[in-house]
Protein backbone atom coordinates (compact mmCIF):
# COMPACT_ATOMS: atom_id res chain seq x y z
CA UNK A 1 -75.32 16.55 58.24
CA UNK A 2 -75.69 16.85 61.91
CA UNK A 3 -76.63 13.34 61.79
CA UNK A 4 -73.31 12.08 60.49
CA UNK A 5 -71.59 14.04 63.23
CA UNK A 6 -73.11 12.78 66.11
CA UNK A 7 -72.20 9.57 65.03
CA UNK A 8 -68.39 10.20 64.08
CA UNK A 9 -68.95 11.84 67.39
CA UNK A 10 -70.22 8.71 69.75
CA UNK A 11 -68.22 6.33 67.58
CA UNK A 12 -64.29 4.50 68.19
CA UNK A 13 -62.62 7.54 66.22
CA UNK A 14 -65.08 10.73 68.14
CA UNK A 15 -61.99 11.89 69.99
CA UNK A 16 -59.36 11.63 67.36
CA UNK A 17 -58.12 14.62 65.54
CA UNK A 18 -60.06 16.04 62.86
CA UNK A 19 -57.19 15.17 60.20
CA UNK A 20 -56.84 11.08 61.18
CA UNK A 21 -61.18 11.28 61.01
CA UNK A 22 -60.95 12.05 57.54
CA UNK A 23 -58.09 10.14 56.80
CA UNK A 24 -60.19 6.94 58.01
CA UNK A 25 -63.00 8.09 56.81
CA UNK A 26 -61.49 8.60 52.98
CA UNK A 27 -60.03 5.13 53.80
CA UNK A 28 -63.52 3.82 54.25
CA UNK A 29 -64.57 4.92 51.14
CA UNK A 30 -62.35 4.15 48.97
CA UNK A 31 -62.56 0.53 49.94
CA UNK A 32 -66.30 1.00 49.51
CA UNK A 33 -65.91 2.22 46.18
CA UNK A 34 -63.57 -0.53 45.07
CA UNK A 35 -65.94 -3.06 46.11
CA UNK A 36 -68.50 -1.37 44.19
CA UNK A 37 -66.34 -1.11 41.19
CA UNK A 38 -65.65 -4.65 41.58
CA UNK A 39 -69.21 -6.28 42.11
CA UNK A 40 -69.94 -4.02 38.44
CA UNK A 41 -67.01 -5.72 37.03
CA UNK A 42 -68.37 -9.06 38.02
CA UNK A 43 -71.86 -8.26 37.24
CA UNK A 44 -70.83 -6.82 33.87
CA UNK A 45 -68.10 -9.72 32.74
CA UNK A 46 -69.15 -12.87 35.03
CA UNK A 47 -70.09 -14.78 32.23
CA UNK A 48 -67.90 -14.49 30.31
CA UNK A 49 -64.54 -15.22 32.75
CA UNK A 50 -62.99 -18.50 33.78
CA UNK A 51 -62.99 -18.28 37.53
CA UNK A 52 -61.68 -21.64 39.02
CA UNK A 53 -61.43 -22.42 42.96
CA UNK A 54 -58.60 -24.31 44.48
CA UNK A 55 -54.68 -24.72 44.58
């Protein structure tokens, strides 16, 4: 644990509040967990959609 705050410390948001470093920090995640969700989605149903690229 002291690992992860020495790097929130030396990083862009160190000298932010403690409230706006976990409110980025939740932010981070959940986008990390929706592109997890999503890559299982693909993985799981690729084959089966109908994915078309352009217009």
């Amino acid at each position: 644990m002291d690992v992860v705050k020495e790097i929130i410390k030396n990083s862009a948001i160190g000298p932010f509040s403690r409230g706006f470093k976990g409110m980025v920090l939740s932010l981070f995640a959940s986008i990390v967990c929706t592109l997890f969700i999503m890559l299982i989605v693909l993985l799981r149903y690729g084959t089966e959609m109908n994915i078309q690229f352009g217009y």
